[in-house]
Protein backbone atom coordinates (compact mmCIF):
# COMPACT_ATOMS: atom_id res chain seq x y z
CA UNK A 1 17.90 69.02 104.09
CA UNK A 2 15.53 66.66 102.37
CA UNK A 3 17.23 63.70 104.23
CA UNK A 4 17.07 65.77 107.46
CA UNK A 5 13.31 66.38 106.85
CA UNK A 6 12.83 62.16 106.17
CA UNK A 7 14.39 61.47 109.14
CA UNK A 8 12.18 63.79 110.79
CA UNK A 9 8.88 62.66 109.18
CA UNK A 10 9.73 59.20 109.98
CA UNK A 11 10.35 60.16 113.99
CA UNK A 12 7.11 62.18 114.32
CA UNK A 13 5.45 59.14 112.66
CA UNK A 14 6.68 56.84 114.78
CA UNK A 15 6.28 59.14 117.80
CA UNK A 16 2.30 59.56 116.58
CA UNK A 17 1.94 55.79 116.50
CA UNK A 18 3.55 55.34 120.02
CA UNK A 19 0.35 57.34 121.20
CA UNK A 20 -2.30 55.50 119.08
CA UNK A 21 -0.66 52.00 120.16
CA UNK A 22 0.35 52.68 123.86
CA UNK A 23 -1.40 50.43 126.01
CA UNK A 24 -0.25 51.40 129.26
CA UNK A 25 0.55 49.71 132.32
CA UNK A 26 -0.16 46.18 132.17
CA UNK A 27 -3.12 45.55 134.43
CA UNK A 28 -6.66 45.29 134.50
CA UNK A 29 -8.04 47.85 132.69
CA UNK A 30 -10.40 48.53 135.45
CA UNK A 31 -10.25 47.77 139.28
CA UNK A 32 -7.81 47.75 141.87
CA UNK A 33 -4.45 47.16 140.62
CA UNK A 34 -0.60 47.77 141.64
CA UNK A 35 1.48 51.14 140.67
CA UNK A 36 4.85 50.82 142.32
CA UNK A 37 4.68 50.32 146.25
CA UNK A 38 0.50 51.06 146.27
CA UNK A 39 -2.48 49.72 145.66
CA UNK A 40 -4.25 52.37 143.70
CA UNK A 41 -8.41 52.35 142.43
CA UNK A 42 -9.53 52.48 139.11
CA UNK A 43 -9.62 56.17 138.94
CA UNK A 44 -5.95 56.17 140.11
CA UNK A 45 -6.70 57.31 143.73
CA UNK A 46 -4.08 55.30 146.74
CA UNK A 47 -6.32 53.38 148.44
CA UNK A 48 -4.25 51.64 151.79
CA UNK A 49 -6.33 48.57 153.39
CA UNK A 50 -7.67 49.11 156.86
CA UNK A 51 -9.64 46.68 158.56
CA UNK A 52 -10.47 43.40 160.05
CA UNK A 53 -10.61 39.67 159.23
CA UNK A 54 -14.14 37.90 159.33
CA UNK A 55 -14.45 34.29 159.85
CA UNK A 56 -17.28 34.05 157.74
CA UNK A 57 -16.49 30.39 156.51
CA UNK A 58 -17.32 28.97 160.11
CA UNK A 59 -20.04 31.38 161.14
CA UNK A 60 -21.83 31.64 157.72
CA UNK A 61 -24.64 33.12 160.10
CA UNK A 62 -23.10 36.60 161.17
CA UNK A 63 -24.03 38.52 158.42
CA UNK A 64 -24.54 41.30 160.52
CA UNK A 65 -21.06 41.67 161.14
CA UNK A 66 -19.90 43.15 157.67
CA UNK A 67 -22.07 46.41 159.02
CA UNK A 68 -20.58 46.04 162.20
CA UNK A 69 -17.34 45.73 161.12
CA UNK A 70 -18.05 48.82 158.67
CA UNK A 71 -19.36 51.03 161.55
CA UNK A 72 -15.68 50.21 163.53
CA UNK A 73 -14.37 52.17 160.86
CA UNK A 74 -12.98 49.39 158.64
CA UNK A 75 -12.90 50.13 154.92
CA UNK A 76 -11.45 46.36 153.59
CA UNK A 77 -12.74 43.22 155.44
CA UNK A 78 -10.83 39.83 154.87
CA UNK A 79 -13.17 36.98 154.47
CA UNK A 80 -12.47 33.65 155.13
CA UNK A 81 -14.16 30.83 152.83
CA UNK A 82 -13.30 27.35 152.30
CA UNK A 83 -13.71 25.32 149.27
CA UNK A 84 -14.11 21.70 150.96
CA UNK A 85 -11.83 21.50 153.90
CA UNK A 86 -14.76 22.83 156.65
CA UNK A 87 -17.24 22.78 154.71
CA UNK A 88 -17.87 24.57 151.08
CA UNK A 89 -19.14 28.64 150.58
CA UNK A 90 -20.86 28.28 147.22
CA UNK A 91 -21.14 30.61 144.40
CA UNK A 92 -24.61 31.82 145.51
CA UNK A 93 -22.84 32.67 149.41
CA UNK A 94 -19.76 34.12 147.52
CA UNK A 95 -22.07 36.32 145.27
CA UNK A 96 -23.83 37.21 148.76
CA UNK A 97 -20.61 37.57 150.89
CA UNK A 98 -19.73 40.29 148.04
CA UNK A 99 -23.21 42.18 148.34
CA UNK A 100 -22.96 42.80 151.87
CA UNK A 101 -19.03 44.43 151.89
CA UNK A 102 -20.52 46.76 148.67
CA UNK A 103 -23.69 47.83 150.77
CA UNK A 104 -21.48 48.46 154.17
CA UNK A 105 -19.18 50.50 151.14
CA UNK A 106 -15.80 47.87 152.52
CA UNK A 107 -13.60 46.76 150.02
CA UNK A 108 -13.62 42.48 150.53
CA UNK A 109 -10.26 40.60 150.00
CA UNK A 110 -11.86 36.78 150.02
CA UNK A 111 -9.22 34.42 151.39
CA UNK A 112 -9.80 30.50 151.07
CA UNK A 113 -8.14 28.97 153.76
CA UNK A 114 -8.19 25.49 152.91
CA UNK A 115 -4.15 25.79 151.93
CA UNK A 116 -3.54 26.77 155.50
CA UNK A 117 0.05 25.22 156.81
CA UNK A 118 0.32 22.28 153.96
CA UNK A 119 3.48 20.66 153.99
CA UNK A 120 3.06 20.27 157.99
CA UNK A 121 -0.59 19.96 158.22
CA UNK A 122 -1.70 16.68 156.55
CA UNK A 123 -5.58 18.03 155.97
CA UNK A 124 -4.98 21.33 154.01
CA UNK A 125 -5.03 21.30 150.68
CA UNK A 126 -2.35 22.58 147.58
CA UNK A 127 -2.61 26.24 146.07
CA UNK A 128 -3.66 24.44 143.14
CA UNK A 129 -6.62 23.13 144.43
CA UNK A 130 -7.13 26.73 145.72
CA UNK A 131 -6.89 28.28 142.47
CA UNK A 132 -9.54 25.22 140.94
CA UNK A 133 -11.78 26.66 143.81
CA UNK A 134 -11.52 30.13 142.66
CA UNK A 135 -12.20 28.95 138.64
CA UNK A 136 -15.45 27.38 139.96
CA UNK A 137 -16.31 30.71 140.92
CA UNK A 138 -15.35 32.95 138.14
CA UNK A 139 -18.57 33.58 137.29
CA UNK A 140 -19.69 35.69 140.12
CA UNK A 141 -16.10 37.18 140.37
CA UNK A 142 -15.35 38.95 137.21
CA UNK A 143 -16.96 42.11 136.96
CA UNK A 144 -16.09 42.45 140.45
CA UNK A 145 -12.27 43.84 140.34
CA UNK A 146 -13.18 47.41 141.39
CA UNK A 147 -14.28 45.68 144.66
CA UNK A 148 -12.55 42.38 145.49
CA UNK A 149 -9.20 41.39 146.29
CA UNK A 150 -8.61 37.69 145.64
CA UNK A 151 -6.04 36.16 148.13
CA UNK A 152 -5.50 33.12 146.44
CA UNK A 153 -4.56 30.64 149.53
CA UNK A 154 -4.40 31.33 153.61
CA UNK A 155 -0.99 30.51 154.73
CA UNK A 156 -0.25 28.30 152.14
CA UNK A 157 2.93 26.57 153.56
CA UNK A 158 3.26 25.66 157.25
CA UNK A 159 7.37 24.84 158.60
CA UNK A 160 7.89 22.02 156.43
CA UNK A 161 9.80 22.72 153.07
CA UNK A 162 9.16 26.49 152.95
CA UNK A 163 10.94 26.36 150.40
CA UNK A 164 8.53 24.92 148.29
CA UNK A 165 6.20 28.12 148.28
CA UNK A 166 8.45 29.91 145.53
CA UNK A 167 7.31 27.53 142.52
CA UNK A 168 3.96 26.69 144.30
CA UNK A 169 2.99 30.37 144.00
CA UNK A 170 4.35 31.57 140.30
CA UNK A 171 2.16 28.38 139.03
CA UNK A 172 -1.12 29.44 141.10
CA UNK A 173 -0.74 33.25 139.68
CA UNK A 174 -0.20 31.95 136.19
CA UNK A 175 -3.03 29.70 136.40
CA UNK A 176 -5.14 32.75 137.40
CA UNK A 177 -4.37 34.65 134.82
CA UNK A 178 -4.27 31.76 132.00
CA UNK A 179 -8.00 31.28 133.49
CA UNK A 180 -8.51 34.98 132.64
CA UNK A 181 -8.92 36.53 136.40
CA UNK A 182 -7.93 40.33 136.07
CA UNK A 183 -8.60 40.79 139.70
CA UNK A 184 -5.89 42.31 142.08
CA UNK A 185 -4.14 39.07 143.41
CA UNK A 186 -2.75 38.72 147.19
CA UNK A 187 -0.65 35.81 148.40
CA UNK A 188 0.30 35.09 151.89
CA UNK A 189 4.15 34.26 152.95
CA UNK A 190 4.78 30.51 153.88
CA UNK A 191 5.88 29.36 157.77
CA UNK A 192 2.09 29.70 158.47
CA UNK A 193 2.30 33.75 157.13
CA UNK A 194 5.08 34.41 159.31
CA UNK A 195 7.97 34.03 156.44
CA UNK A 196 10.62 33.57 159.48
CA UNK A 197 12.72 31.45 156.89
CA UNK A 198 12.28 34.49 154.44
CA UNK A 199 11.83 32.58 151.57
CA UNK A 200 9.34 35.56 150.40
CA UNK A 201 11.22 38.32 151.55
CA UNK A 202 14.13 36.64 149.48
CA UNK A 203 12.08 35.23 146.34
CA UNK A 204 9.59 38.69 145.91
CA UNK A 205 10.56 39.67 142.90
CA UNK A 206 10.23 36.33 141.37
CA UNK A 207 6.28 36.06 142.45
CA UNK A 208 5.89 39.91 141.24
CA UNK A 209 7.47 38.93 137.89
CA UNK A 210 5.10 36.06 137.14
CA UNK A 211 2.16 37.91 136.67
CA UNK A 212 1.47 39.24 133.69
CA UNK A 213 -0.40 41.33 134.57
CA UNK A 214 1.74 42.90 136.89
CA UNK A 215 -1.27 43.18 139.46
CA UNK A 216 0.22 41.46 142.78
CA UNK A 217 0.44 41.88 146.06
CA UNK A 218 2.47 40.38 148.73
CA UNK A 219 0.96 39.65 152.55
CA UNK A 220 3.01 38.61 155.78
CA UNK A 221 0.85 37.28 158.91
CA UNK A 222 2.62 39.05 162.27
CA UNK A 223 2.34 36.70 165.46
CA UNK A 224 4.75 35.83 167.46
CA UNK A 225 7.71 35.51 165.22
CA UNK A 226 7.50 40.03 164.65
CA UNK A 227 7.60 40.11 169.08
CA UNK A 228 9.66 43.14 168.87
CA UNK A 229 9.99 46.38 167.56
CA UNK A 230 13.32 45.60 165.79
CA UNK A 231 12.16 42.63 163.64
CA UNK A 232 9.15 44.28 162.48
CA UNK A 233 11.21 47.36 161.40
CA UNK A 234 13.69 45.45 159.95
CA UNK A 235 11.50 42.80 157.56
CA UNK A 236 9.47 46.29 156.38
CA UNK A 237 12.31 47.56 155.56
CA UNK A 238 13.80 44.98 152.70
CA UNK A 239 10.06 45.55 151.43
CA UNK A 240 10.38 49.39 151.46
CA UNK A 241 14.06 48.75 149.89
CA UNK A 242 13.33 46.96 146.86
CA UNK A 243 9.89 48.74 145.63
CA UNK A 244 7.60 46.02 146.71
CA UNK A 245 4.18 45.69 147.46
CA UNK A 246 3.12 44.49 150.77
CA UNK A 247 0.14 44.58 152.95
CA UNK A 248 -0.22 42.86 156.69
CA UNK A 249 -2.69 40.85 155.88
CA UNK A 250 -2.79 39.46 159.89
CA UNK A 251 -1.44 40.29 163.07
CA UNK A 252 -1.90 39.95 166.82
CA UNK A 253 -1.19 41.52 169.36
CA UNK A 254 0.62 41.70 172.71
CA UNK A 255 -1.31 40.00 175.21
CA UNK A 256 1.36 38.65 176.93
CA UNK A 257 5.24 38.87 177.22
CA UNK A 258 6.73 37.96 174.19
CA UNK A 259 4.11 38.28 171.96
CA UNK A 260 3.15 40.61 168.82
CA UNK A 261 4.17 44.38 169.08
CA UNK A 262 1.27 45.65 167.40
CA UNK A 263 1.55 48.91 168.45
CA UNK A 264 5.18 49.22 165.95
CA UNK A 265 2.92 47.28 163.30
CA UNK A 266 0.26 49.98 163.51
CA UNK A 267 2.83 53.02 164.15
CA UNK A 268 4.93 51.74 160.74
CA UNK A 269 1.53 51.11 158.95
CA UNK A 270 0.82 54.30 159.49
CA UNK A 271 4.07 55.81 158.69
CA UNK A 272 5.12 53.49 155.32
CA UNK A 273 1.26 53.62 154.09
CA UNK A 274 0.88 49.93 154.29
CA UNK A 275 -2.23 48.01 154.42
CA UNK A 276 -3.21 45.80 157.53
CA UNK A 277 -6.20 43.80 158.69
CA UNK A 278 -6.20 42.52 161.97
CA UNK A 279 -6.98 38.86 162.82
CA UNK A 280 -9.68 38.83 164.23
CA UNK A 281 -13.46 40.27 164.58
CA UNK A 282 -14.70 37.11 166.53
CA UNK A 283 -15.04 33.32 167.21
CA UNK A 284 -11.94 32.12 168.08
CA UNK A 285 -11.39 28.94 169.91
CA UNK A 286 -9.26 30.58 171.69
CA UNK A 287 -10.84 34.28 172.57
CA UNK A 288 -7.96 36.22 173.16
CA UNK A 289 -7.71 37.25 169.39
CA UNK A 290 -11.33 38.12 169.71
CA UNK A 291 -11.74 41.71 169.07
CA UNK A 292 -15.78 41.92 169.94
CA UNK A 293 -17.10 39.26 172.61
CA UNK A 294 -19.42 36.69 171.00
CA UNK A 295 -19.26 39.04 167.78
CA UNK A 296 -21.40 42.21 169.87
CA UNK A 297 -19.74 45.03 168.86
CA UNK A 298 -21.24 46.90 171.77
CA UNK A 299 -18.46 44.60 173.03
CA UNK A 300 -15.05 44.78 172.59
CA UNK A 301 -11.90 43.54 174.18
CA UNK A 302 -8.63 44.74 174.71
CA UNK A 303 -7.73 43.63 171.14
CA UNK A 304 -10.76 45.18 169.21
CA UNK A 305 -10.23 48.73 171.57
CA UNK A 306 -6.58 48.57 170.00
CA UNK A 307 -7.90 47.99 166.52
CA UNK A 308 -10.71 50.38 166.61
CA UNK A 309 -10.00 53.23 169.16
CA UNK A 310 -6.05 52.63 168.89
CA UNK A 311 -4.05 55.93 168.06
CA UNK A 312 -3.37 54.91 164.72
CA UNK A 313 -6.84 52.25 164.54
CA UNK A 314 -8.98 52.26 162.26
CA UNK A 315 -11.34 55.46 163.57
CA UNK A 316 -8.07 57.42 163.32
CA UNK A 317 -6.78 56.46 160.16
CA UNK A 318 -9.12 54.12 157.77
CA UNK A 319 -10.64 55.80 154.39
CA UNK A 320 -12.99 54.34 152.33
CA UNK A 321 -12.85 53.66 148.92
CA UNK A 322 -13.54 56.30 146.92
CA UNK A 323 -15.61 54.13 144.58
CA UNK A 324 -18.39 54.35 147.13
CA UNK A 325 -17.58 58.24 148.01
CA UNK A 326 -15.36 59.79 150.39
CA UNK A 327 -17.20 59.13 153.10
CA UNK A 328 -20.63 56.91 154.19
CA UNK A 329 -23.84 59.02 153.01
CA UNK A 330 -25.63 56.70 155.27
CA UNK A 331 -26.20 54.50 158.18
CA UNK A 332 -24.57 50.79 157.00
CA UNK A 333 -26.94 48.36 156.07
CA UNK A 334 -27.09 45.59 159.05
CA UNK A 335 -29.10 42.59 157.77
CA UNK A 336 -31.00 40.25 160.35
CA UNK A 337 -28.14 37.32 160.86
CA UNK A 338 -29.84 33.74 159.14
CA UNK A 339 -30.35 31.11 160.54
CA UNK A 340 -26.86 29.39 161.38
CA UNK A 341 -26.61 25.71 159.13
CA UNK A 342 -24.18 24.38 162.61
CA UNK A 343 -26.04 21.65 164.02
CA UNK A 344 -25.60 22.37 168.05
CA UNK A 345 -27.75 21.03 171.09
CA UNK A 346 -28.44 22.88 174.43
CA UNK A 347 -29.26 21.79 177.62
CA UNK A 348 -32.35 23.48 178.99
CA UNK A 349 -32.62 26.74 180.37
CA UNK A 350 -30.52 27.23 183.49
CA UNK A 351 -31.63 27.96 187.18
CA UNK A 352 -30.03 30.59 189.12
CA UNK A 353 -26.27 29.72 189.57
CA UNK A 354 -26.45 27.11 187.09
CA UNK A 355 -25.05 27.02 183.27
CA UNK A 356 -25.92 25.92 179.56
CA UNK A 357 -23.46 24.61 177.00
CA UNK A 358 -23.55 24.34 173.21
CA UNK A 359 -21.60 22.16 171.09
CA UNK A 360 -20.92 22.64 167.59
CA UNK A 361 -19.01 20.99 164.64
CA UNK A 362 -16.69 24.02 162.79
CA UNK A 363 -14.87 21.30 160.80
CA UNK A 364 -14.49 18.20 159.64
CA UNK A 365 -12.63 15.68 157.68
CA UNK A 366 -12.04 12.07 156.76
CA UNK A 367 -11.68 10.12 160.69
CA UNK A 368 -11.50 13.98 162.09
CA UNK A 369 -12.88 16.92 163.22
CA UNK A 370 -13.05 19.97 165.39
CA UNK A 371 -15.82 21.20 167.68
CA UNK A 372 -16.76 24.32 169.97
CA UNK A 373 -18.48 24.08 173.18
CA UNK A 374 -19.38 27.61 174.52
CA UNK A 375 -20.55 27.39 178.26
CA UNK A 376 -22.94 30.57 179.52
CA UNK A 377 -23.88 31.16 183.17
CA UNK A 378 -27.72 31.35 184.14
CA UNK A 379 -29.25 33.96 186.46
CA UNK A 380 -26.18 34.63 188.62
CA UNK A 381 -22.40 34.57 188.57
CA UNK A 382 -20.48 31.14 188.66
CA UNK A 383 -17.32 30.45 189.87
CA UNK A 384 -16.59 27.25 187.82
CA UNK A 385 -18.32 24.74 185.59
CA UNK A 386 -18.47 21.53 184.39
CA UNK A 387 -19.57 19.79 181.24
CA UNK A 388 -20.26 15.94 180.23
CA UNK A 389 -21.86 14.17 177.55
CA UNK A 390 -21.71 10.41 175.67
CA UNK A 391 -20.49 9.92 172.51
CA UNK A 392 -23.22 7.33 170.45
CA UNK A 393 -21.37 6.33 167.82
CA UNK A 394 -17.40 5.98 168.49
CA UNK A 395 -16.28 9.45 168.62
CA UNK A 396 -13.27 9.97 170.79
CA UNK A 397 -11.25 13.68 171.61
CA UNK A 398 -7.58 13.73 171.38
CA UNK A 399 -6.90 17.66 172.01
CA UNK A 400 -8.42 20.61 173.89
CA UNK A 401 -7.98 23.86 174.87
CA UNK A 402 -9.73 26.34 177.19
CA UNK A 403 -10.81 23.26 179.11
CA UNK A 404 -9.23 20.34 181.06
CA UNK A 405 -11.52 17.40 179.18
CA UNK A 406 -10.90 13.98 180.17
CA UNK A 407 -12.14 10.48 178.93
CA UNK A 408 -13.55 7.23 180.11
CA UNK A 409 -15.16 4.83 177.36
CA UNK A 410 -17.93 7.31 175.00
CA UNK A 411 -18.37 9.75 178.36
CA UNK A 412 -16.66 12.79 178.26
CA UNK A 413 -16.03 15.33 180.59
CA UNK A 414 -14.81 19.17 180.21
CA UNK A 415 -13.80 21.18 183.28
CA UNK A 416 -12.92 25.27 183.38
CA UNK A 417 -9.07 26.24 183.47
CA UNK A 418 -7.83 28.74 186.15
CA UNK A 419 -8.63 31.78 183.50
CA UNK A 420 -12.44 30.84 182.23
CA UNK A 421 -14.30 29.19 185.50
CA UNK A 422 -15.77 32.30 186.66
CA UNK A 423 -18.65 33.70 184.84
CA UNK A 424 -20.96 36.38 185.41
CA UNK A 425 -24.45 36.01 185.11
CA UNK A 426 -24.94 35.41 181.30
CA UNK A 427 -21.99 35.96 180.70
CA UNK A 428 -19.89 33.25 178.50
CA UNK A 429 -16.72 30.68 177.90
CA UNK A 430 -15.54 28.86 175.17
CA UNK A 431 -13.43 25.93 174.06
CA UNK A 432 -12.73 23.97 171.88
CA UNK A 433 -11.11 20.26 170.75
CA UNK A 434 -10.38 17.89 168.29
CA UNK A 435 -11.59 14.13 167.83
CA UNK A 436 -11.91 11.38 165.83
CA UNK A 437 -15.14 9.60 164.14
CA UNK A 438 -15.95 6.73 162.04
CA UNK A 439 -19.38 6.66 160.67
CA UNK A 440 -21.49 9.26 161.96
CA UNK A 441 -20.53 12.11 163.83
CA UNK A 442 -23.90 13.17 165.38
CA UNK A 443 -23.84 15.66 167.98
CA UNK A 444 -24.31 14.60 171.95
CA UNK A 445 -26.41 15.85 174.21
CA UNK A 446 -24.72 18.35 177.01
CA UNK A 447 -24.98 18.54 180.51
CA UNK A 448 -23.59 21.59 182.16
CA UNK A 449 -22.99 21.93 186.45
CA UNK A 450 -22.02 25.30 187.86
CA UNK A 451 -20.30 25.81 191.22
């Protein structure tokens, strides 16, 4: 008996200590973090990502559309920053970009996209120098992991080497954590997000295993590789399989034959309880992702009425967070939009029939860049338009889209495509290019000709 009783004492000892000394789950004590398949709050409430990608990085000016986006419904926006390869969102516009998705009550995943496609796309940079970027702004991020979703680098591996991302990715998540970041961490599939090699889909486990603190999530773009029903269904399902994590962290949609099936993306969403934010709310050089026209939301396209007013969109399915209350208690804050820091020139105001153009620099790099012109129509429809201007100091284009542009010496000249000619009156078109520079890449004066 008295040995029984020992062996008894010493069990309820050791079971007493297992409760002083348990320490739980390993992740952040508070903030979003991981349990199982879900992305669960603090408090230990599911919270499933609905919203919208913001290109905030290239239109630092459209503050307004965090309220916007809010007032679609949305309760997560995606933001994109850079750290140097468009230009650089600083500490004091991170610490700002963060401000505006608490007041509009949206949980904010910030993305840098300066990784995006390296290993094919000579200008983007390593998920190392990603995860440098992110150090340089721990100071306004910790504190923050009840609100912000770090997704480390945008697409970090383009069709070159995939299978490079593996190693790439377990040594950017270690580095995060060695450099104390608690934060829930997201990391995009390589093949530009699409993963159509599967080297994530094969190697998951391995990425969820390297962080300590158990406290990531994985995130496949959908384009044009997920076209049908069956291949969407299928790659969801090896997620659902092995117990992992996964949000949608882009998709299209189907705008033409072969492209995205959103509507199975949304429908599966919906049934699996998986996050997704669509790409995007507005300003792309090409517009047909657009979801709002010239980011009015008083506007949207096809795209956005899919994403907003869709059957399972985000009116009919998004909840917000319940760290800022079940629901909004109030009207979203919409700030005035500052000044934009673009440098662009206009032409002066147009006659009736006739059109301005604006040209403006969204990136650039050593001997390249890219550049925007967005055309508007005057007083009165226009069935076509034209656009010229000389170069003063070498610059030359190589590529366009959303515009037939052709060369002779500096001049330049940029002519509608069957699909954006016709304009009504005020109404807008955009394209866009790339070019080269040496020196100084001022910005030309336009000239814009309506028929």
């Amino acid at each position: 008996m008295k040995r029984k009783l020992t062996v008894l004492a010493t069990a309820l000892l050791a079971a007493a200590a297992a409760v002083l000394f348990f320490t739980g789950p390993a992740y952040a004590a508070t903030g979003l973090h991981i349990v199982g398949r879900n992305i669960v709050e603090s408090n230990g409430s599911t919270f499933v990502m609905r919203g919208v990608n913001h290109p905030h990085a290239w239109y630092a000016n459209r503050t307004g559309s965090f309220a916007d986006i809010k007032a679609a419904g949305a309760n997560t926006v995606r933001v994109v920053l850079s750290g140097g390869r468009w230009t650089t969102n600083t500490a004091s516009d991170v610490t700002n970009v963060i401000s505006l998705c608490k007041q509009n009550k949206m949980i904010c995943v910030l993305e840098n996209h300066d990784t995006t496609g390296y290993g094919e796309d000579g200008a983007a940079y390593t998920l190392d120098q990603a995860v440098n970027y992110w150090i340089g702004l721990k100071s306004v991020l910790v504190g923050q992991e009840d609100y912000v979703v770090i997704n480390i680098g945008n697409e970090p591996i383009g069709n070159t080497n995939p299978g490079q991302w593996t190693a790439a990715t377990v040594a950017a998540i270690q580095k995060m954590r060695t450099n104390g970041f608690e934060h829930l961490l997201m990391v995009d599939a390589p093949n530009w997000g699409q993963d159509w090699t599967y080297v994530m889909r094969d190697n998951g486990q391995t990425i969820l295993d390297a962080d300590t603190k158990k406290n990531t999530v994985l995130s496949i773009h959908m384009y044009a590789v997920f076209n049908t029903s069956s291949s969407i269904v299928n790659y969801l399902d090896t997620f659902q399989s092995k117990g992992w994590p996964l949000v949608i962290g882009e998709f299209g949609w189907q705008f033409a034959s072969g492209e995205v099936d959103d509507a199975t993306i949304l429908s599966e969403a919906q049934k699996r309880n998986l996050g997704w934010l669509g790409w995007s709310w507005s300003g792309n050089t090409d517009p047909i992702l657009d979801m709002t026209t010239n980011f009015d939301a008083t506007q949207l396209t096809t795209w956005g009425q899919r994403i907003v007013n869709g059957a399972y969109g985000l009116k009919a399915t998004a909840k917000q967070a319940t760290i800022f209350g079940s629901t909004p208690t109030s009207s979203p804050t919409h700030p005035t939009d500052s000044p934009s820091p673009t440098p662009s020139t206009t032409t002066p105001p147009p006659p009736t029939g006739a059109c301005t153009a604006t040209y403006a620099v969204v990136g650039q790099w050593g001997g390249g860049f890219q550049a925007d012109v967005k055309v508007t129509a005057g007083s009165s429809a226009i069935k076509g338009w034209t656009v010229s201007w000389t170069y003063g100091n070498g610059q030359t284009v190589s590529q366009a889209w959303n515009a037939t542009v052709t060369s002779s010496g500096s001049s330049v000249t940029a002519r509608n495509v069957s699909y954006n000619g016709s304009l009504a009156a005020g109404a807008s078109a955009q394209f866009g290019f790339l070019g080269a520079w040496n020196g100084t890449n001022s910005t030309p004066t336009l000239t814009c000709s309506a028929s």
